[in-house]
N, C-alpha and C. Protein backbone atom coordinates (compact mmCIF):
# COMPACT_ATOMS: atom_id res chain seq x y z
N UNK A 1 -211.07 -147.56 -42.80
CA UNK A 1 -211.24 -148.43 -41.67
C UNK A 1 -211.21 -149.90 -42.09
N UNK A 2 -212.08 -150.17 -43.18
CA UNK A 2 -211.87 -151.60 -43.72
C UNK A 2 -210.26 -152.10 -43.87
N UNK A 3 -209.41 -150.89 -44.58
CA UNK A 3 -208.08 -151.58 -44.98
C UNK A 3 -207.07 -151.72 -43.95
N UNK A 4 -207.61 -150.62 -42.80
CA UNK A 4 -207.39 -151.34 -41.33
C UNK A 4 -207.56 -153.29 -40.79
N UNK A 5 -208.93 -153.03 -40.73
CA UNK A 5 -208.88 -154.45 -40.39
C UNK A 5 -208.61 -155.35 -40.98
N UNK A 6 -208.43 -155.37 -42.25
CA UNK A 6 -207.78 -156.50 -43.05
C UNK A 6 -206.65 -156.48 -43.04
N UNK A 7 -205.86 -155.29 -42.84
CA UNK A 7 -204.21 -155.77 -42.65
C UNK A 7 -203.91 -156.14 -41.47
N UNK A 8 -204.87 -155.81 -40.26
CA UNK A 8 -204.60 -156.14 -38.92
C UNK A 8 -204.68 -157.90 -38.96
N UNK A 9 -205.55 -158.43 -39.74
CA UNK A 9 -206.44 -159.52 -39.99
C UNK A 9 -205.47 -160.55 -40.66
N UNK A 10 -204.73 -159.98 -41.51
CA UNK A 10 -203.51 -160.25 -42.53
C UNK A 10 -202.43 -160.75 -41.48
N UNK A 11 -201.85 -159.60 -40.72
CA UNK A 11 -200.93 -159.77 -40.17
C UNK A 11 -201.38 -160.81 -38.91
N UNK A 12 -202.60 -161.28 -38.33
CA UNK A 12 -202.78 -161.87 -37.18
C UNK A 12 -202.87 -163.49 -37.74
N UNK A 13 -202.94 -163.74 -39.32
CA UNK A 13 -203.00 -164.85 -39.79
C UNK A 13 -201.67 -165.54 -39.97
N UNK A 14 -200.99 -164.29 -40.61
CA UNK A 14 -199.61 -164.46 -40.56
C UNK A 14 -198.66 -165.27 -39.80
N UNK A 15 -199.00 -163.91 -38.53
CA UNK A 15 -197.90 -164.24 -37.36
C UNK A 15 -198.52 -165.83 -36.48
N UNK A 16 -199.52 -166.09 -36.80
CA UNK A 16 -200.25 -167.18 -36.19
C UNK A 16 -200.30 -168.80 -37.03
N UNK A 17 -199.88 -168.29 -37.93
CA UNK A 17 -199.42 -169.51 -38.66
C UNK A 17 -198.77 -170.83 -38.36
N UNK A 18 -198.59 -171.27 -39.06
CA UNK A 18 -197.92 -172.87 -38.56
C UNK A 18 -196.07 -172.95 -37.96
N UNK A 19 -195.60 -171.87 -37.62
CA UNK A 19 -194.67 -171.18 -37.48
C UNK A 19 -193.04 -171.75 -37.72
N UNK A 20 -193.43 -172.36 -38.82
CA UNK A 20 -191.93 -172.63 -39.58
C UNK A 20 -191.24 -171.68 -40.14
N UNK A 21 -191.88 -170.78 -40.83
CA UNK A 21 -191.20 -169.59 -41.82
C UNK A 21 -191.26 -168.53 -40.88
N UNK A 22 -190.79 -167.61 -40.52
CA UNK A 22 -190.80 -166.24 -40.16
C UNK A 22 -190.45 -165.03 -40.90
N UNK A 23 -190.68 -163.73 -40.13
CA UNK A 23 -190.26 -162.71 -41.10
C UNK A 23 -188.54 -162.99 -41.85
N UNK A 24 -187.84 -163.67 -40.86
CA UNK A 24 -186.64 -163.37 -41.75
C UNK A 24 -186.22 -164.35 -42.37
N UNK A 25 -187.15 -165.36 -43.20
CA UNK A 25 -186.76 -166.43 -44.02
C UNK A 25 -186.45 -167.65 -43.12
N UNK A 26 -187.25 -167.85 -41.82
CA UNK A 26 -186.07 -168.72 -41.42
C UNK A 26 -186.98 -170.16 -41.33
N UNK A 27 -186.33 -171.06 -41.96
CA UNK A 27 -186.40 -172.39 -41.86
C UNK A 27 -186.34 -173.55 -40.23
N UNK A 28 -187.56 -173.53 -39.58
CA UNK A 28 -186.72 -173.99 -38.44
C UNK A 28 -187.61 -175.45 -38.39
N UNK A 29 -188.59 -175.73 -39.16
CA UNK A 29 -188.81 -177.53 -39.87
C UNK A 29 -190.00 -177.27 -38.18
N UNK A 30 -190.23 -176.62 -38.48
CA UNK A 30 -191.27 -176.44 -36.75
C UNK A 30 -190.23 -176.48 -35.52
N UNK A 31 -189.72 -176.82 -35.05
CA UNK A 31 -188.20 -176.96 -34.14
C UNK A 31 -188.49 -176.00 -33.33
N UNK A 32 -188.73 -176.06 -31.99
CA UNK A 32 -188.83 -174.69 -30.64
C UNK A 32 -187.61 -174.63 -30.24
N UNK A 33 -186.46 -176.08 -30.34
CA UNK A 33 -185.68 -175.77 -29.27
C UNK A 33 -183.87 -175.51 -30.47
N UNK A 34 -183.06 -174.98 -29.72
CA UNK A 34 -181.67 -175.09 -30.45
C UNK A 34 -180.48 -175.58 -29.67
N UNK A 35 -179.39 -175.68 -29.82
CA UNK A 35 -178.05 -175.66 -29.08
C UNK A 35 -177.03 -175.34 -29.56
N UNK A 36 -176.14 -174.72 -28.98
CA UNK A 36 -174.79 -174.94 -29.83
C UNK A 36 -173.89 -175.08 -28.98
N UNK A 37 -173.19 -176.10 -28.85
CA UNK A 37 -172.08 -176.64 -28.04
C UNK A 37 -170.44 -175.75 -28.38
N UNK A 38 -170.36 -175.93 -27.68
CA UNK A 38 -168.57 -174.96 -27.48
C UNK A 38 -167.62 -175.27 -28.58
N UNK A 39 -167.71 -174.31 -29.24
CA UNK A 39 -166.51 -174.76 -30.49
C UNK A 39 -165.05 -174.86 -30.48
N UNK A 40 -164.60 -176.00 -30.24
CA UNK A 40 -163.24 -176.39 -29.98
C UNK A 40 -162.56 -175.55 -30.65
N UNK A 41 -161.21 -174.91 -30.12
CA UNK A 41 -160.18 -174.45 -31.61
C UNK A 41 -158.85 -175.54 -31.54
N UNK A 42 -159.06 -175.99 -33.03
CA UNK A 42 -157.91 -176.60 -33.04
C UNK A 42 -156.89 -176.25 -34.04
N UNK A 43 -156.94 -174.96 -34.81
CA UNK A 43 -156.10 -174.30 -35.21
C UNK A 43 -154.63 -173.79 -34.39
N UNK A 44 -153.82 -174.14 -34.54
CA UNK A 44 -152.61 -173.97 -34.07
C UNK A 44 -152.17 -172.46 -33.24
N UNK A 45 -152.49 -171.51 -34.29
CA UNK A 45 -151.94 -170.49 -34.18
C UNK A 45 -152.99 -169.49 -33.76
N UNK A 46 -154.36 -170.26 -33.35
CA UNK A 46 -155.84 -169.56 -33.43
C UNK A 46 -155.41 -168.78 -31.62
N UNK A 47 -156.65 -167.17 -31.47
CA UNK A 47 -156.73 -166.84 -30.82
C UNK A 47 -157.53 -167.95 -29.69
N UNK A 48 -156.95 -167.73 -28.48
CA UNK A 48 -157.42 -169.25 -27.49
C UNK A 48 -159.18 -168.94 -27.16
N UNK A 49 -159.78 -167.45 -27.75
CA UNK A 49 -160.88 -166.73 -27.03
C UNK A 49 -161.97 -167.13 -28.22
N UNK A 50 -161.72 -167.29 -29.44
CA UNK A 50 -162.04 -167.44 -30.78
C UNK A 50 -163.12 -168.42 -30.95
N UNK A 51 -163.16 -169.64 -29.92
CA UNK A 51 -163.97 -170.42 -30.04
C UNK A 51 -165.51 -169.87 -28.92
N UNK A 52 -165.22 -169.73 -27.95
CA UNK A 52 -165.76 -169.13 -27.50
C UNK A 52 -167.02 -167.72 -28.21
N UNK A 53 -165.95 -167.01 -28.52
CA UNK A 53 -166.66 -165.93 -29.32
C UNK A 53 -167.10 -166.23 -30.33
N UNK A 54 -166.80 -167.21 -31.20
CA UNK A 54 -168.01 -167.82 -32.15
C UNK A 54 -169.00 -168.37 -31.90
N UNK A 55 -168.52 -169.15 -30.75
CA UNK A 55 -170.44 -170.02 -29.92
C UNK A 55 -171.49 -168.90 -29.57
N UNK A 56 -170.70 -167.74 -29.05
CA UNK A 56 -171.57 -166.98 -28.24
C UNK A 56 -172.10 -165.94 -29.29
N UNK A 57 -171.82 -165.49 -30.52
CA UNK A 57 -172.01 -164.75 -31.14
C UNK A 57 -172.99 -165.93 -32.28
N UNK A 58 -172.88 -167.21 -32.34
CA UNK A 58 -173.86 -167.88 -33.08
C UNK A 58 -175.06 -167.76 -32.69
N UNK A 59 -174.99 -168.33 -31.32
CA UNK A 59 -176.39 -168.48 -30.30
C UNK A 59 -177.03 -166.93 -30.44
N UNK A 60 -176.50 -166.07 -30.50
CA UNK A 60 -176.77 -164.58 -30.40
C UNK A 60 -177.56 -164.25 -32.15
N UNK A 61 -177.31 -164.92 -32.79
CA UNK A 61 -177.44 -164.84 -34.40
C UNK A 61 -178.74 -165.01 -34.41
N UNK A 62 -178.88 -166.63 -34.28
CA UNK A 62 -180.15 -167.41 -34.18
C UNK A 62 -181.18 -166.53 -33.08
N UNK A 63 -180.81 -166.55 -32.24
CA UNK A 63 -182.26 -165.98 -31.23
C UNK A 63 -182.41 -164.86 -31.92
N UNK A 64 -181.84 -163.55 -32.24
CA UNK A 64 -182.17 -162.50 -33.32
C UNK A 64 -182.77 -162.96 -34.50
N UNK A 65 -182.64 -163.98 -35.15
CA UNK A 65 -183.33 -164.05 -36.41
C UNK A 65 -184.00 -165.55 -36.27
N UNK A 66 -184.70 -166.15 -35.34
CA UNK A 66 -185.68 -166.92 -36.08
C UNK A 66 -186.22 -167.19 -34.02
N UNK A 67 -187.18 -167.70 -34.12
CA UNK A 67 -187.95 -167.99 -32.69
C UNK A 67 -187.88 -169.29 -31.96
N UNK A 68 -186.90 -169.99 -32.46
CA UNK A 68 -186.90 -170.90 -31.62
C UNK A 68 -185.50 -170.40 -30.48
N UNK A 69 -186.04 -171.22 -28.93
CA UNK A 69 -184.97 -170.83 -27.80
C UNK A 69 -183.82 -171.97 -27.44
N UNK A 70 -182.67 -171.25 -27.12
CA UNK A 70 -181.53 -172.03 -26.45
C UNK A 70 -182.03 -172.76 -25.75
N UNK A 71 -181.63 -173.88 -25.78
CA UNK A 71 -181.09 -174.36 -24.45
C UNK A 71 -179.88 -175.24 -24.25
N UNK A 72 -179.89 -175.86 -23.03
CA UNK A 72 -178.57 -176.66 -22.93
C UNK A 72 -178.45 -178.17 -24.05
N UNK A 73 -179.56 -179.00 -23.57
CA UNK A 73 -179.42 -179.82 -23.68
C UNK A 73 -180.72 -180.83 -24.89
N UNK A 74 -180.55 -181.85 -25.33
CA UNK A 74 -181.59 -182.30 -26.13
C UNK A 74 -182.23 -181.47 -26.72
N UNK A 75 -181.82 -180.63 -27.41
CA UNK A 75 -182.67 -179.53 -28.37
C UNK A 75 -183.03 -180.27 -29.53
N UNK A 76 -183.78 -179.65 -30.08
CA UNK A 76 -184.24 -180.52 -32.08
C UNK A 76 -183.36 -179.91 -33.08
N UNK A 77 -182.42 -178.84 -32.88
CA UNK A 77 -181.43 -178.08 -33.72
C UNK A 77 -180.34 -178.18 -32.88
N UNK A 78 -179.19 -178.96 -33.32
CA UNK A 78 -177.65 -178.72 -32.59
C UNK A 78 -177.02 -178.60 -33.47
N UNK A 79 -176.13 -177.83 -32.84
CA UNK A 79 -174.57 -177.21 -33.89
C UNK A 79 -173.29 -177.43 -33.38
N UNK A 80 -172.44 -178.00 -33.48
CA UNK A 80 -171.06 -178.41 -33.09
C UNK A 80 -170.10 -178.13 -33.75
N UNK A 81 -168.48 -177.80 -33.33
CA UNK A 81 -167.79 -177.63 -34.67
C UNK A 81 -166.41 -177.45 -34.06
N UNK A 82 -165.85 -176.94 -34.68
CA UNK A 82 -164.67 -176.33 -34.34
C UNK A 82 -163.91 -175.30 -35.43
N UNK A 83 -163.02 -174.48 -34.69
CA UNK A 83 -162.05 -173.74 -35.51
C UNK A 83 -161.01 -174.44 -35.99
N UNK A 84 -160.67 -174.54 -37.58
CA UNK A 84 -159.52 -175.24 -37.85
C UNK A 84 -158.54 -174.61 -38.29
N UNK A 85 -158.87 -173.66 -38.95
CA UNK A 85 -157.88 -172.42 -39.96
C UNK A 85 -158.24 -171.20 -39.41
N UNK A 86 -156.34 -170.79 -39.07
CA UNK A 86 -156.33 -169.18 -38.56
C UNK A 86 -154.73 -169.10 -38.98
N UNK A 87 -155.07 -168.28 -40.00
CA UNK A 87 -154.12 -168.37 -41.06
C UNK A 87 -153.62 -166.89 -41.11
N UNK A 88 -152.24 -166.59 -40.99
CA UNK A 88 -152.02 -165.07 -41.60
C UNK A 88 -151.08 -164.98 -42.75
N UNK A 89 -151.57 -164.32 -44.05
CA UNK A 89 -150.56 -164.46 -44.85
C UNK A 89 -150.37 -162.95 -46.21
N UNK A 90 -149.30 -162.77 -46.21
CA UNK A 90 -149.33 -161.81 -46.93
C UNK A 90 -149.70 -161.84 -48.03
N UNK A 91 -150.41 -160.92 -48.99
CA UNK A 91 -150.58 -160.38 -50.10
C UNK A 91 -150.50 -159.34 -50.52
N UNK A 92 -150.64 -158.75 -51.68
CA UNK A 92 -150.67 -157.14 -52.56
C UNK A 92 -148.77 -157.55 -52.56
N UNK A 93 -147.83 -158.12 -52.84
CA UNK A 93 -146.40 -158.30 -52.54
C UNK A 93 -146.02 -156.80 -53.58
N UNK A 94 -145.13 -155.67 -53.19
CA UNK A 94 -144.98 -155.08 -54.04
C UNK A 94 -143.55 -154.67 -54.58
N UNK A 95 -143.46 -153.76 -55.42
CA UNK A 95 -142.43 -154.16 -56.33
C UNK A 95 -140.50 -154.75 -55.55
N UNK A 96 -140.20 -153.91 -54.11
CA UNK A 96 -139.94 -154.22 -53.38
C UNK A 96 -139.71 -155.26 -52.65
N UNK A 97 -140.79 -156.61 -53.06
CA UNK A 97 -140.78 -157.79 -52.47
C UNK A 97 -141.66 -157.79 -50.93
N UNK A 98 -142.15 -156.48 -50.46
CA UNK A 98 -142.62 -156.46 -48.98
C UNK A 98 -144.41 -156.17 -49.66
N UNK A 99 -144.85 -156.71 -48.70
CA UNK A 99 -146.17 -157.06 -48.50
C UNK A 99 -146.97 -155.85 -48.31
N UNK A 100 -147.97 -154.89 -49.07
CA UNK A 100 -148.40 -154.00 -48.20
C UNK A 100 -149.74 -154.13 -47.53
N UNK A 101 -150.49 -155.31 -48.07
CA UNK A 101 -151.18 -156.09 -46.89
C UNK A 101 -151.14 -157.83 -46.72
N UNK A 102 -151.33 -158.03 -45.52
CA UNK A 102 -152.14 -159.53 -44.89
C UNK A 102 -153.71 -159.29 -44.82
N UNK A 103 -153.40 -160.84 -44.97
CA UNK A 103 -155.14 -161.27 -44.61
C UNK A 103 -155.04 -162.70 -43.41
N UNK A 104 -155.89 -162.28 -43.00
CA UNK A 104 -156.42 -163.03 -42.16
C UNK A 104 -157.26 -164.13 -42.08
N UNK A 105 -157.17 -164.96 -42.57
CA UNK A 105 -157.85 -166.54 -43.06
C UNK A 105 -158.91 -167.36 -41.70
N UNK A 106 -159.80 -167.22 -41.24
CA UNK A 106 -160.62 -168.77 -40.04
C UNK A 106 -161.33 -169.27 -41.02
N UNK A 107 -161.33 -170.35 -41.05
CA UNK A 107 -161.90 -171.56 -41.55
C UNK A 107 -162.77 -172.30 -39.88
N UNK A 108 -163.68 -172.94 -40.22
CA UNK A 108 -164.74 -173.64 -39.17
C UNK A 108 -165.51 -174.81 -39.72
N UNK A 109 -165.23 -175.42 -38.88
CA UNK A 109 -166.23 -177.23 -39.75
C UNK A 109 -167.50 -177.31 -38.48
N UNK A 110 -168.52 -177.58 -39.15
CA UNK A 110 -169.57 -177.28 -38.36
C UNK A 110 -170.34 -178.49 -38.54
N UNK A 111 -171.11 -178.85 -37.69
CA UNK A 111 -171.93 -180.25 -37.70
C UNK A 111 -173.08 -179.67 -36.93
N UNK A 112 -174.44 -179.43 -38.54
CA UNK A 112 -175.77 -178.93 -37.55
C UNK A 112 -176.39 -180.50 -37.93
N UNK A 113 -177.10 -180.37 -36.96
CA UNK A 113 -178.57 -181.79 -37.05
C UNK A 113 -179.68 -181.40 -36.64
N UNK A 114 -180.87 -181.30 -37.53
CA UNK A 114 -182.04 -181.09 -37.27
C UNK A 114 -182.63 -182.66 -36.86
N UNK A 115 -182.59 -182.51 -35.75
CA UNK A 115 -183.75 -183.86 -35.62
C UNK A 115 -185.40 -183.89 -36.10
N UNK A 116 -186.09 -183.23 -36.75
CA UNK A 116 -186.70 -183.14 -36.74
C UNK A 116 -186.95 -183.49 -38.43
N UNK A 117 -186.38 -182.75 -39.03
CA UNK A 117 -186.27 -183.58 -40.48
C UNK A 117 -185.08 -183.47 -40.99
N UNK A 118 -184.26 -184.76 -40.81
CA UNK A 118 -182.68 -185.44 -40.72
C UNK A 118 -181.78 -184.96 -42.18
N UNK A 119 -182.58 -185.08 -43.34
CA UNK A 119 -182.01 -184.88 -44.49
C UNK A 119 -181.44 -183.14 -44.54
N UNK A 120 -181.87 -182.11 -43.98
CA UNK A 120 -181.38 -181.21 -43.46
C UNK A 120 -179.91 -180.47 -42.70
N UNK A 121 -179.93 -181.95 -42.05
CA UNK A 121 -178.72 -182.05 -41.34
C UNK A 121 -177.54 -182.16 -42.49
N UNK A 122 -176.17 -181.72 -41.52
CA UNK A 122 -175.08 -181.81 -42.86
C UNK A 122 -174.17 -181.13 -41.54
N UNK A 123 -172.23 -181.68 -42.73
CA UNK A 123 -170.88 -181.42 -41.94
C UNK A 123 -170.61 -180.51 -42.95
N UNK A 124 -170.06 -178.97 -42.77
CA UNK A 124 -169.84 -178.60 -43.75
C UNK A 124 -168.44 -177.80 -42.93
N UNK A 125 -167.72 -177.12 -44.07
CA UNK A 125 -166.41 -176.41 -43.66
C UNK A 125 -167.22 -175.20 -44.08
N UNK A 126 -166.76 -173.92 -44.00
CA UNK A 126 -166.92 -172.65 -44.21
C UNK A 126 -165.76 -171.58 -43.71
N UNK A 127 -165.19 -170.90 -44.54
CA UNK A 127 -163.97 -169.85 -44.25
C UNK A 127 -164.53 -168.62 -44.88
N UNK A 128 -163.61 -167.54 -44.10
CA UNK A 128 -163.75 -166.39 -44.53
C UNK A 128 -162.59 -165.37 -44.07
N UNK A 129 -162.20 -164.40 -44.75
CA UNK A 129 -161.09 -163.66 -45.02
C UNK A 129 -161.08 -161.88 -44.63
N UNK A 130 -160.37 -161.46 -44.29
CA UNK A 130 -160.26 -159.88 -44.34
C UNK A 130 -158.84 -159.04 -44.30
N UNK A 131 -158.49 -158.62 -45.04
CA UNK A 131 -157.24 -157.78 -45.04
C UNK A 131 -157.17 -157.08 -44.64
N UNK A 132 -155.53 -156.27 -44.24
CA UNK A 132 -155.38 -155.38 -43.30
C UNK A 132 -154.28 -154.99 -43.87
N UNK A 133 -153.85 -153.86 -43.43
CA UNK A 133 -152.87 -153.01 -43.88
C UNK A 133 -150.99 -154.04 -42.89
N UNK A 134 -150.54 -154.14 -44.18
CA UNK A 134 -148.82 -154.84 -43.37
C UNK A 134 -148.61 -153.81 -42.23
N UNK A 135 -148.41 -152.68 -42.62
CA UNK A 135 -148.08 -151.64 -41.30
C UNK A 135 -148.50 -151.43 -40.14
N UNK A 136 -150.29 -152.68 -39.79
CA UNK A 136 -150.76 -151.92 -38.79
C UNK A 136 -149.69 -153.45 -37.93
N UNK A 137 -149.98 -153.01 -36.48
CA UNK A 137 -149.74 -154.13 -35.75
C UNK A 137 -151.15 -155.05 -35.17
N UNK A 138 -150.75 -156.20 -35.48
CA UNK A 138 -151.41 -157.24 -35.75
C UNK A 138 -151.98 -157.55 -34.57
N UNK A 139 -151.06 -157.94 -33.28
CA UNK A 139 -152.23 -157.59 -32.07
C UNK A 139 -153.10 -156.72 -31.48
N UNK A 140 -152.85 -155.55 -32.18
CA UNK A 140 -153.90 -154.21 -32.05
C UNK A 140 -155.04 -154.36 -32.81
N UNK A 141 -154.96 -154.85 -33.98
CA UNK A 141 -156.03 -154.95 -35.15
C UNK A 141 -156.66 -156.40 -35.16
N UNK A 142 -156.62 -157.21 -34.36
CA UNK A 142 -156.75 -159.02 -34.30
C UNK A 142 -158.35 -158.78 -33.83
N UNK A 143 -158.37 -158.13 -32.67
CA UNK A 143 -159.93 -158.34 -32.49
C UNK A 143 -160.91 -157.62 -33.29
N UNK A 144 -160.26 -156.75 -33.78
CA UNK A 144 -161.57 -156.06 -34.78
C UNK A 144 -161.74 -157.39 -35.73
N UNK A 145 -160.92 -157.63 -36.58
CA UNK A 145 -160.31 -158.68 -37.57
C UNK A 145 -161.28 -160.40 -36.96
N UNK A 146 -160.95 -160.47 -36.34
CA UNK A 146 -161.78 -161.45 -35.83
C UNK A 146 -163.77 -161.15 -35.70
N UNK A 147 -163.57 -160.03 -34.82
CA UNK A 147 -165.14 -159.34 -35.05
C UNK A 147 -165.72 -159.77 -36.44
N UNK A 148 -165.11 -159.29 -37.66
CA UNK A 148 -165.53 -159.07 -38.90
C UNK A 148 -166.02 -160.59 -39.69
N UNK A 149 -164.65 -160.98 -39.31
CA UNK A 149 -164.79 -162.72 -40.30
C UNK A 149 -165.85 -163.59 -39.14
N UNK A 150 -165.80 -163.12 -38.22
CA UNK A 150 -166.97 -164.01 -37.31
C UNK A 150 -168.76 -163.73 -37.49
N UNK A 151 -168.71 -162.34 -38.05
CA UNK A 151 -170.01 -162.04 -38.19
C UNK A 151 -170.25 -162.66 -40.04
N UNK A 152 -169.53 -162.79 -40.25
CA UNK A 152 -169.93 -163.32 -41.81
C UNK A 152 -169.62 -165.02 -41.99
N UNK A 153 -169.18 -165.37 -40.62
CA UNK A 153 -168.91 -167.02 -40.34
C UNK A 153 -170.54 -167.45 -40.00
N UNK A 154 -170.91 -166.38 -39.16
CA UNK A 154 -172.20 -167.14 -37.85
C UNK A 154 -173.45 -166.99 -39.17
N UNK A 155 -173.57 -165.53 -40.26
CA UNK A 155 -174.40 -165.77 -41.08
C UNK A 155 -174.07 -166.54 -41.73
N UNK A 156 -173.33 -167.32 -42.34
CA UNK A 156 -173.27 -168.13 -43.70
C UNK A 156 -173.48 -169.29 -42.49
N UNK A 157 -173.11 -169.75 -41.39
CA UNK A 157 -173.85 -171.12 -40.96
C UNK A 157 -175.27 -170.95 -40.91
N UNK A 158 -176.02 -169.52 -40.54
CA UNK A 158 -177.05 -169.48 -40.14
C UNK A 158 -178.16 -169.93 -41.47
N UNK A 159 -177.50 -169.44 -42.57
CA UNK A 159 -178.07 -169.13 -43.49
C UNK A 159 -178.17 -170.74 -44.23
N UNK A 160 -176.97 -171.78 -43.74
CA UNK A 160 -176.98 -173.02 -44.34
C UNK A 160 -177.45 -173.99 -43.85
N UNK A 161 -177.98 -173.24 -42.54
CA UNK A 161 -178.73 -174.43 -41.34
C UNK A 161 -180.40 -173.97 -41.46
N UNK A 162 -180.29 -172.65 -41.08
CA UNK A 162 -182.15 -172.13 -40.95
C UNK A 162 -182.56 -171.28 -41.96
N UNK A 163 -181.60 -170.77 -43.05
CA UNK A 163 -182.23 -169.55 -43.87
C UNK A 163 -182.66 -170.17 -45.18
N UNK A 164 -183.46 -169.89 -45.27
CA UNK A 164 -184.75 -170.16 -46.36
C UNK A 164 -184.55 -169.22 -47.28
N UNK A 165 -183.64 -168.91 -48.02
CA UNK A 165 -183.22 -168.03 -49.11
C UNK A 165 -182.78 -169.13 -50.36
């Protein structure tokens, strides 16, 4: 019963804390509020939906892993950016000269600002990659492909803006 109430006791000190850190490492400098504004694509050849689905899958990141809430406007955490690189290009070239896979290249320049403690803040680029078989067809396989490099885009911003790792 004692090691009851002391972990109950543990955990109520914990979660009641000064609530910068949370269970999942996250850095939010005390900060309640966030934003992330619509990420332009200005990649040429980029899917037109791409920006979109990165804002909405960021905002979706953050509220899952740390406690501060969206909102529209004047938040203490904003994120801005855009898509610049959406790149397709072959590799594995084989003996043949034909490709037996592409990869798929987005690149994203991101501008977070913590108002709250400024030195935090930063413009950074971040890309990421996934291959696919030359044979499949490329508009059939684009949204999975996109799915993939977007979920390892929204953690590596998440992780360079709020994660405490």
């Amino acid at each position: 019963m004692l090691r009851r109430i002391l972990f109950i006791s543990l955990i109520s000190i914990l979660s009641s804390s000064c609530g910068i850190y949370s269970f999942y490492g996250t850095d939010d400098s005390g900060a309640k509020t966030f934003s992330v504004k619509m990420f332009d694509v200005k990649a040429p050849k980029a899917n037109p939906l791409i920006g979109q689905t990165f804002t909405e899958d960021l905002r979706d990141l953050i509220q899952q892993q740390s406690s501060v809430q969206l909102i529209e406007e004047k938040a203490e955490l904003l994120f801005e950016g855009s898509i610049n690189k959406y790149d397709i290009q072959p590799i594995s070239v084989q003996g043949n000269e034909t490709a037996s896979q592409s990869r798929l290249t987005i690149g994203i320049e991101v501008k977070y600002e913590n108002t709250i403690e400024k030195d935090k803040s930063f413009e950074k680029n971040f890309s990421w990659y996934t291959d696919y078989s030359s044979d499949a067809d490329f508009l059939t396989v684009e949204e999975e492909l996109i799915a993939v490099i977007i979920d390892q885009l929204t953690q590596d911003v998440y992780n360079a803006s709020l994660g405490n790792w």
